[in-house]
Protein backbone atom coordinates (compact mmCIF):
# COMPACT_ATOMS: atom_id res chain seq x y z
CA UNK A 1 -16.71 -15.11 -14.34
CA UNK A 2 -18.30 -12.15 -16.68
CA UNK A 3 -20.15 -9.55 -14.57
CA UNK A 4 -21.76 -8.41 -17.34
CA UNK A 5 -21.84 -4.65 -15.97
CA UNK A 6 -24.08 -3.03 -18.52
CA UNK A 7 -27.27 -4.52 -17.01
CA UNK A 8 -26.28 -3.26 -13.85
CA UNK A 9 -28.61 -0.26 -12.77
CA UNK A 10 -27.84 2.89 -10.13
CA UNK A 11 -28.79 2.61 -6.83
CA UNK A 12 -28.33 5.73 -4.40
CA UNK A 13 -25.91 4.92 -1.50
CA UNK A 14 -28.20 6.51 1.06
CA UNK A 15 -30.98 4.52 0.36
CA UNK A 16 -28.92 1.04 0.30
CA UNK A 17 -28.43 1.81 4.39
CA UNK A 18 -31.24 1.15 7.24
CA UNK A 19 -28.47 3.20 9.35
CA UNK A 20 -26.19 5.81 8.45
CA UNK A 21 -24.55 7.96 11.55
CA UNK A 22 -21.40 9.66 13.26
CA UNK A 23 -19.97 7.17 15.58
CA UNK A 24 -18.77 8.22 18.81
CA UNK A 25 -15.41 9.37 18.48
CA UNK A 26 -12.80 8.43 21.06
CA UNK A 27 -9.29 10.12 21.78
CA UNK A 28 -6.23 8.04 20.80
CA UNK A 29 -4.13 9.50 23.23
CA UNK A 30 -6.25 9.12 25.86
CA UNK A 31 -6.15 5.25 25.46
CA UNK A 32 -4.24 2.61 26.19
CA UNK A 33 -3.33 1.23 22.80
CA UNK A 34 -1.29 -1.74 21.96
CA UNK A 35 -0.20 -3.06 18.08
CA UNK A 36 -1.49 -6.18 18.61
CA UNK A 37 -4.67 -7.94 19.81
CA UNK A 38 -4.10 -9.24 23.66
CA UNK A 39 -6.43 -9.96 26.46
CA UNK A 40 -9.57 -7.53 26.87
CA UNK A 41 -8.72 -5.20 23.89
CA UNK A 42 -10.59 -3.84 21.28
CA UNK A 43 -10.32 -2.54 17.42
CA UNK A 44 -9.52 1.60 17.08
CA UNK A 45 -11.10 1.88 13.80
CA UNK A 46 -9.54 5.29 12.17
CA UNK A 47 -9.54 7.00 8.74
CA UNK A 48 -6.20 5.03 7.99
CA UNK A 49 -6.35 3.01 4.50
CA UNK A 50 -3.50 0.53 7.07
CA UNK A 51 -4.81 -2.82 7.71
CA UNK A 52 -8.86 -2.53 7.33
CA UNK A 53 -8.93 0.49 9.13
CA UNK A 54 -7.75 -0.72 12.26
CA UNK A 55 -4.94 1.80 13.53
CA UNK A 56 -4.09 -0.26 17.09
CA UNK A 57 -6.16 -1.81 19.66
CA UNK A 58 -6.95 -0.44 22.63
CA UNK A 59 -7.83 -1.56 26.41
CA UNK A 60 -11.65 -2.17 26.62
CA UNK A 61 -12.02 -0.72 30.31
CA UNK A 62 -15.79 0.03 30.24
CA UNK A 63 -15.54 1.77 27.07
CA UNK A 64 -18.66 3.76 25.87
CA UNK A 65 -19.47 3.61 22.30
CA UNK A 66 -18.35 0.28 21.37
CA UNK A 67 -19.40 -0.57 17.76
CA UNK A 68 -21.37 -3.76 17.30
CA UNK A 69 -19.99 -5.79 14.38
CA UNK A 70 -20.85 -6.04 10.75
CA UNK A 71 -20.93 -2.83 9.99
CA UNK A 72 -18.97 -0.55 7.24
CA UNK A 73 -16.82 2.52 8.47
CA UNK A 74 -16.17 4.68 5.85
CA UNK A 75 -13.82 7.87 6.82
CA UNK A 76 -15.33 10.97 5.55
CA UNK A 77 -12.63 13.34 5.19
CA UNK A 78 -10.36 10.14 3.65
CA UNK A 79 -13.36 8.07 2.01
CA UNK A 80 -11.40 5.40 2.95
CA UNK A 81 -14.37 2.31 3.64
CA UNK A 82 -13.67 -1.16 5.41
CA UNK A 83 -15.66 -3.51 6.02
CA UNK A 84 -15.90 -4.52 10.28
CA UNK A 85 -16.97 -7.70 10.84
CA UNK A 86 -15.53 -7.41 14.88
CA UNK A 87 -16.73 -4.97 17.79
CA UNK A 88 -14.72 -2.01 17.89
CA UNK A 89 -14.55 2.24 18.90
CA UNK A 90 -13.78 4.81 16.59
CA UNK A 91 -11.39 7.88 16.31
CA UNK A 92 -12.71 11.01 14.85
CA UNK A 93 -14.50 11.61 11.51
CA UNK A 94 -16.05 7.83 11.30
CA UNK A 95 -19.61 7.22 9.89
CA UNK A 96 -21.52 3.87 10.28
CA UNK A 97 -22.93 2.20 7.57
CA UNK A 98 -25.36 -0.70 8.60
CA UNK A 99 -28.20 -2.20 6.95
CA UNK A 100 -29.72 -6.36 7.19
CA UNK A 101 -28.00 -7.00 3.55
CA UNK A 102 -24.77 -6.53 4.86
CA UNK A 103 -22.24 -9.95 5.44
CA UNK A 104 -18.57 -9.81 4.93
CA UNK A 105 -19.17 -10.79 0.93
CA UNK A 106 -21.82 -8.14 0.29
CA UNK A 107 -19.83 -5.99 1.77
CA UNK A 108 -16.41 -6.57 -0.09
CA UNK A 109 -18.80 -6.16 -3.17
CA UNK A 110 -20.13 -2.55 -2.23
CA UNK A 111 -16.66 -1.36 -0.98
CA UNK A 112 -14.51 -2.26 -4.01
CA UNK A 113 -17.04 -0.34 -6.39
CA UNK A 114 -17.23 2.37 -3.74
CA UNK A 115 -13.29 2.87 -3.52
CA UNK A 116 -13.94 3.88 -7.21
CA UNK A 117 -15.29 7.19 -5.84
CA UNK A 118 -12.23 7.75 -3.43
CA UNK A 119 -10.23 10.17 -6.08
CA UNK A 120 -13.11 12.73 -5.86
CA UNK A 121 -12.52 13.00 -2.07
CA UNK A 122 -9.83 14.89 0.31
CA UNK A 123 -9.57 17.28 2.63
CA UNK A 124 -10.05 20.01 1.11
CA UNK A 125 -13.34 18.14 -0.16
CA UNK A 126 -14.43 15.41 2.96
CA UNK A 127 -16.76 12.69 1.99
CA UNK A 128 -19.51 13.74 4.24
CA UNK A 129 -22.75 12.14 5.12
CA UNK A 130 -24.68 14.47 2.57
CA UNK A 131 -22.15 13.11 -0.55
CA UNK A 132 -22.01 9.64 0.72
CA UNK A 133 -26.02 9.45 0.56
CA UNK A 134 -26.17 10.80 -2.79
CA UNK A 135 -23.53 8.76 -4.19
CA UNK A 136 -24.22 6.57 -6.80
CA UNK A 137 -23.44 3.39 -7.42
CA UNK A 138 -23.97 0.74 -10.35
CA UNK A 139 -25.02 -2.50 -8.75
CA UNK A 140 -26.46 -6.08 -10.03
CA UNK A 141 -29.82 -5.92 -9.94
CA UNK A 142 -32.87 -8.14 -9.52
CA UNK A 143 -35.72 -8.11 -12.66
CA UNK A 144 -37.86 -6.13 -10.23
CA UNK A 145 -34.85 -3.41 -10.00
CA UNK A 146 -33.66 -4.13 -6.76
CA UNK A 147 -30.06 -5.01 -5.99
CA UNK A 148 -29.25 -8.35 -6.29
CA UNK A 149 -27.69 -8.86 -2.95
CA UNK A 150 -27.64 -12.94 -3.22
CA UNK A 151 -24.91 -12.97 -7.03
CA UNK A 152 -23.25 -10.00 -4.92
CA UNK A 153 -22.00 -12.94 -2.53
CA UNK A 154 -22.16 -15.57 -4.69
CA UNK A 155 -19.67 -13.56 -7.25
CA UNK A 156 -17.22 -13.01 -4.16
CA UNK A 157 -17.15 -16.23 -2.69
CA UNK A 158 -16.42 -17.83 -6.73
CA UNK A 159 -13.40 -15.68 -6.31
CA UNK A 160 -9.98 -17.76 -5.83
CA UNK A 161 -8.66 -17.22 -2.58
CA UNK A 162 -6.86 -19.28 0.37
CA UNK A 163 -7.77 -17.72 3.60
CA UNK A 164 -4.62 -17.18 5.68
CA UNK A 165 -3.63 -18.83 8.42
CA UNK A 166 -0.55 -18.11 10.81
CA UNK A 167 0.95 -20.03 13.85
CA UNK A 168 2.37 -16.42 14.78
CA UNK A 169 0.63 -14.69 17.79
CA UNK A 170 3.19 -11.92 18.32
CA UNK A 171 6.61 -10.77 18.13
CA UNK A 172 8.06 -13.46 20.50
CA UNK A 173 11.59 -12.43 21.87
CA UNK A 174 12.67 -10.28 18.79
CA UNK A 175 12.83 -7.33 19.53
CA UNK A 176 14.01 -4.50 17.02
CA UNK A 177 16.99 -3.22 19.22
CA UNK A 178 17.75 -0.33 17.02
CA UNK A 179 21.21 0.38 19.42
CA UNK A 180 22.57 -2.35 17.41
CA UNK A 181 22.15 -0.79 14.35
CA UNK A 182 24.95 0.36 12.49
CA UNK A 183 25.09 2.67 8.94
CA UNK A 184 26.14 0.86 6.01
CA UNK A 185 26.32 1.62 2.31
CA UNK A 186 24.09 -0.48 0.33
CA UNK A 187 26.86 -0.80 -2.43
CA UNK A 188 28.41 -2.89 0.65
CA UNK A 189 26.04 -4.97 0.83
CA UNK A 190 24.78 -5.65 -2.86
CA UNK A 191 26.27 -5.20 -6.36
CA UNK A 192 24.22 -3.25 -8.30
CA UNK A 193 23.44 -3.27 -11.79
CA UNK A 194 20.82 -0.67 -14.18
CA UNK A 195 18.73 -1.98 -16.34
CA UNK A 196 18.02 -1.21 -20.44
CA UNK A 197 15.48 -0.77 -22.93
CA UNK A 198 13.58 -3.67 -23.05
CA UNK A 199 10.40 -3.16 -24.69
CA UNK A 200 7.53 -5.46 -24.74
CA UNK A 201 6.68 -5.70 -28.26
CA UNK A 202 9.71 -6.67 -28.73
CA UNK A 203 10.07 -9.46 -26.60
CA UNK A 204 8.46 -12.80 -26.45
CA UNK A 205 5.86 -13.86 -23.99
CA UNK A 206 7.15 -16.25 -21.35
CA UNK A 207 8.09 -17.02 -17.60
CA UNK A 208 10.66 -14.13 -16.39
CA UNK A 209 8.89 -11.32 -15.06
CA UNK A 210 10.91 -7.90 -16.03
CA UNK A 211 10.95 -5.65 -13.35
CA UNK A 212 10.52 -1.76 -14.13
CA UNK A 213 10.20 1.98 -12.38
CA UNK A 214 6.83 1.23 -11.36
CA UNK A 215 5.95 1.28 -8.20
CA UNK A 216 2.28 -1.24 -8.95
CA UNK A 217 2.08 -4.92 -9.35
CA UNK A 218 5.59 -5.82 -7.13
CA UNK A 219 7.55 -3.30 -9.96
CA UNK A 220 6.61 -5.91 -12.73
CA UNK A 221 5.42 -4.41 -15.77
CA UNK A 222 5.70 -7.93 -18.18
CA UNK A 223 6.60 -10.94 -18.65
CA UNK A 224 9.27 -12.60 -21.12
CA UNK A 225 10.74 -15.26 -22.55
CA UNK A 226 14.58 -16.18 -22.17
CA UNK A 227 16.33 -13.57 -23.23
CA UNK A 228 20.53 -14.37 -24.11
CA UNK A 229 23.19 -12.27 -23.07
CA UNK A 230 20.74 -10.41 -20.52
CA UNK A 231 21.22 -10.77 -16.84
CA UNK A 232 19.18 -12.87 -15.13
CA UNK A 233 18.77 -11.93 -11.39
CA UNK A 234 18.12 -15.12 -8.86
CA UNK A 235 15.76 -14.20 -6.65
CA UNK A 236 17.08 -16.16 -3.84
CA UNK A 237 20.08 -13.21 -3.40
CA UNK A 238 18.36 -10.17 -5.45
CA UNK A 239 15.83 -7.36 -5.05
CA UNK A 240 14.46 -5.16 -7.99
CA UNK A 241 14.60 -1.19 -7.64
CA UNK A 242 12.45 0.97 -9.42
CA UNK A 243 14.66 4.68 -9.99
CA UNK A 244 12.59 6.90 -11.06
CA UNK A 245 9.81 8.98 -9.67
CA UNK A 246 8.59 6.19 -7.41
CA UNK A 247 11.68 4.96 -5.84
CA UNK A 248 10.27 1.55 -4.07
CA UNK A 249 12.29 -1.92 -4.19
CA UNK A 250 10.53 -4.98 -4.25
CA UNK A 251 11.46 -9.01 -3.32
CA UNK A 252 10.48 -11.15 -6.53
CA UNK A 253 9.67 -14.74 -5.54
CA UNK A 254 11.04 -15.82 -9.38
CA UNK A 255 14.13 -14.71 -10.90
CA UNK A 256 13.58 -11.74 -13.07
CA UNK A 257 15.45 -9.28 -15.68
CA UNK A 258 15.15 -5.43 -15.26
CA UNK A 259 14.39 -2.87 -17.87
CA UNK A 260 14.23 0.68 -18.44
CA UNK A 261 14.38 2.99 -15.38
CA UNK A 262 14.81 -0.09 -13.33
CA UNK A 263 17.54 -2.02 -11.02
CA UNK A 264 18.40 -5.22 -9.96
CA UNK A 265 20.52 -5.76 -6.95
CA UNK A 266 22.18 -8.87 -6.03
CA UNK A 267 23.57 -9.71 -2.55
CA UNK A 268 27.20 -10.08 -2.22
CA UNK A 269 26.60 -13.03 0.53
CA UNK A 270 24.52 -15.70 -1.88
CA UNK A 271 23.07 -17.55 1.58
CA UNK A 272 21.13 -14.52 2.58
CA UNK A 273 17.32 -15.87 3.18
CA UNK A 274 14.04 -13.84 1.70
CA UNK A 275 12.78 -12.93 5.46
CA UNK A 276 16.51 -11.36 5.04
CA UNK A 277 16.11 -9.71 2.33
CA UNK A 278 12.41 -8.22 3.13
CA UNK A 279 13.76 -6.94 6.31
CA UNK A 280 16.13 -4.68 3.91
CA UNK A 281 13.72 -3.92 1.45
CA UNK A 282 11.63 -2.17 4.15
CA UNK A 283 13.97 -0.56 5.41
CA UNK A 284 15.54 0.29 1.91
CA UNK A 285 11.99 1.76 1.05
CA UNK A 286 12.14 4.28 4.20
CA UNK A 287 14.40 6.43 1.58
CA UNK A 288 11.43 6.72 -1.06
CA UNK A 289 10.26 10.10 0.68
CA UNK A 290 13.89 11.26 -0.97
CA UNK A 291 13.47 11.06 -4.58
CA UNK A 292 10.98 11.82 -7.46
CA UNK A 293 11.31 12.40 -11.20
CA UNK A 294 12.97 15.66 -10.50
CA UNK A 295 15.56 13.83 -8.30
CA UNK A 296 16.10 9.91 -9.13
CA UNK A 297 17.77 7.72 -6.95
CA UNK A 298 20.24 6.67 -10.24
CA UNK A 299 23.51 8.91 -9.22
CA UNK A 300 22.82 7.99 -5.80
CA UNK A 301 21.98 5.02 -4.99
CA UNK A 302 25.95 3.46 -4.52
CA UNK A 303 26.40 5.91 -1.98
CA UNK A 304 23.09 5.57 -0.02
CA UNK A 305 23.23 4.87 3.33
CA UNK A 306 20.92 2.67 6.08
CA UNK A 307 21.07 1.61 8.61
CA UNK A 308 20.83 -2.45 9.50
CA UNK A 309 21.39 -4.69 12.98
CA UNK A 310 24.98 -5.09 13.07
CA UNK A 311 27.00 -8.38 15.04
CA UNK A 312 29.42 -7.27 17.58
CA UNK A 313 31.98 -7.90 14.65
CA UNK A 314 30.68 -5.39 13.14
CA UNK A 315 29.16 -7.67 10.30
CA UNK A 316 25.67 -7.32 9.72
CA UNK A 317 23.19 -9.31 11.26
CA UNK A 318 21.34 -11.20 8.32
CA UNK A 319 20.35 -14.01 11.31
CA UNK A 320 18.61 -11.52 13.36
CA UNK A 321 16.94 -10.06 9.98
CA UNK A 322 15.35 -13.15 9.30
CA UNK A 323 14.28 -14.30 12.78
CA UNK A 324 12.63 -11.27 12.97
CA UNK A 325 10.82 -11.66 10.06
CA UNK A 326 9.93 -15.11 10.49
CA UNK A 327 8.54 -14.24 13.89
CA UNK A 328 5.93 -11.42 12.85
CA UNK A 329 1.74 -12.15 12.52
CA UNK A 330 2.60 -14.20 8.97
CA UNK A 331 6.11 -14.61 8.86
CA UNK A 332 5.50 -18.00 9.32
CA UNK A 333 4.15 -18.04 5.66
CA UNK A 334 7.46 -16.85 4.07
C-alpha cells in the first residue's frame, strides 16, 4: 500500500493533543516491583525504549496517580514514545499525551513518524514539553486540511501481522541457578569458521541469506543463490557472528553463508535445539560491551570465555538451556 507522502501536510504536535502534562512521578525503589504481571499489579511506565516502556510492574496498594489507559507516554529526556493502552504509574520525566483521536492504530501511526525525531534528542538536549509542542509532523490529511485520523487506522490495520499468542504465564520451575554455572571456552563448544568477500553484485539473487558484521536485520545483509565450494551453515547447529565494531551473534531460522567481517559457528553436538542455542546467543552477546572497530572480537574470539549451566559431569547443560527457554512469556512459540 503507497502512502503517497507528498500530499501529506504539517501538523504541530501540540495542537494534535486535548492533554499534554507531567505525570506524577513515582519512586522505583520505593515499590514493590515484580518482572511479571501477577495479582493486583500495575504497569511502571519509564523512559526505557524495553518492552513499550514498561520497566516492571509494581504492587497497586492504593497507589495515587494511576494513569487511565489510552494514552501516549513519551520520555522527555529519552524521547522515547509508547503507546499505553493499560492503566499504569510513571517514574520520573514522563509526559501524557491524550486526545479523543487516539486508539491503539492511530497511535502506532503518530509514534513511528514521531520516533523519526528521536536522534535530535538526549540528555544533554531533553525532549521537553516546549519541543514536543512545537514539533512537527507530516500527517495524512483530510481535503479540509485536517488529519486524516480514519486512513491513519485503516493503513495500520492493512498491515500484515499475526497477533501473538502464548500458553506461557511465567517462568514455571526454571529457575536460572547461576551456582551451576561453569566457564567454558566457546571454541569448546562450537567450531568456528570466518567468513570472505562475498559481494552482492556479484552474486545471484536467491534463498540463502548471507550473514555479515551488521548488527540490523538478524546480521543479514542479502540474499543469494547456491553458491559451490562455500560453506553452508545449518541452522539447526549454527549461529552467525558479526566481528567487527558491533560484535552481536544472531540465531538464523534458515541455513545461511557468511561474508566479509562475519562468522559462522557450528555446534560440535549436532542435536542441540534453537531454545539451546538462543540461550547461548544471549549470553554470548553479554561480551558485545568488549569490542568495537578499534578492538574486534577476530583474534579473540577462540579464547573467549562464558559462562553456561553445567551437569554435575561437568558437561554442559543444553537440556536445562532449552527448558528454560521454552518456558519464558513466548517460548512456547519457538
Amino acid at each position: 500500500m503507497n502512502l503517497n507522502a507528498e500530499s501529506w501536510k504539517e501538523f504541530r504536535l501540540g495542537d494534535l493533543f486535548s492533554e499534554m502534562y507531567k505525570a506524577d512521578a513515582h519512586v522505583k525503589s520505593e515499590l514493590e516491583c515484580y518482572d511479571i504481571s501477577s495479582d493486583n499489579t500495575i504497569r511502571f511506565i519509564s523512559r526505557t525504549e524495553m518492552n513499550n516502556g514498561c520497566d516492571c510492574y509494581v504492587l497497586n496498594n492504593d497507589l495515587s496517580g494511576i494513569e487511565k489507559g489510552n494514552a501516549i507516554s513519551i520520555g522527555d529526556t529519552t524521547a522515547t514514545c509508547f503507546y499505553q493502552g493499560e492503566d499504569f504509574v510513571c517514574g520520573d520525566h514522563m509526559v501524557i499525551c491524550r486526545a479523543d483521536w487516539i486508539n491503539l492504530y492511530t497511535a502506532l501511526f503518530i509514534i513511528s513518524i514521531l520516533k523519526q525525531e528521536k536522534y535530535k534528542y538526549s540528555y544533554g538536549r531533553a525532549f521537553k514539553m516546549e519541543l514536543i509542542s512545537n514539533t512537527m509532523l507530516k500527517l495524512p490529511a483530510t481535503v479540509d486540511s485536517t488529519p486524516d485520523w480514519d486512513y491513519m487506522e485503516w493503513y495500520i490495520k492493512s498491515l500484515n501481522h499475526k497477533p501473538l499468542t502464548t500458553d506461557n504465564r511465567g517462568y514455571g520451575s526454571h529457575m536460572l541457578g547461576f551456582e551451576k554455572w561453569k566457564e567454558c571456552k566457546i571454541s569448546d563448544l562450537f567450531n568456528i569458521y570466518t567468513g570472505g568477500d562475498l559481494i552482492l553484485a556479484e552474486t545471484d539473487n536467491g534463498d540463502y541469506p548471507v550473514a555479515s558484521n551488521s548488527s540490523n536485520n538478524n546480521n543479514i545483509a542479502f540474499y543469494s543463490s547456491f553458491i559451490p565450494n562455500r560453506k553452508l551453515f545449518n541452522h539447526t547447529c549454527s549461529i552467525s557472528i558479526a566481528d567487527r565494531g558491533a560484535f552481536k551473534a544472531f540465531v538464523q531460522p534458515r541455513d545461511f553463508y557468511i561474508g566479509t567481517r562475519a562468522k559462522g559457528l557450528e555446534c560440535k553436538d549436532k542435536d542441540i535445539s534453537t531454545a539451546s542455542l538462543l540461550f547461548i546467543v544471549t549470553v554470548i552477546n553479554q561480551q558485545s560491551f568488549r569490542f568495537s572497530y578499534g578492538y574486534n572480537c577476530c583474534a579473540h574470539l577462540n579464547d573467549m570465555i562464558i559462562k553456561l549451566p553445567m551437569k554435575n559431569d561437568g558437561s554442559v547443560d543444553y537440556n536445562f538451556m532449552e527448558n528454560y527457554i521454552k518456558s519464558l512469556p513466548y517460548g512456547d512459540r519457538i
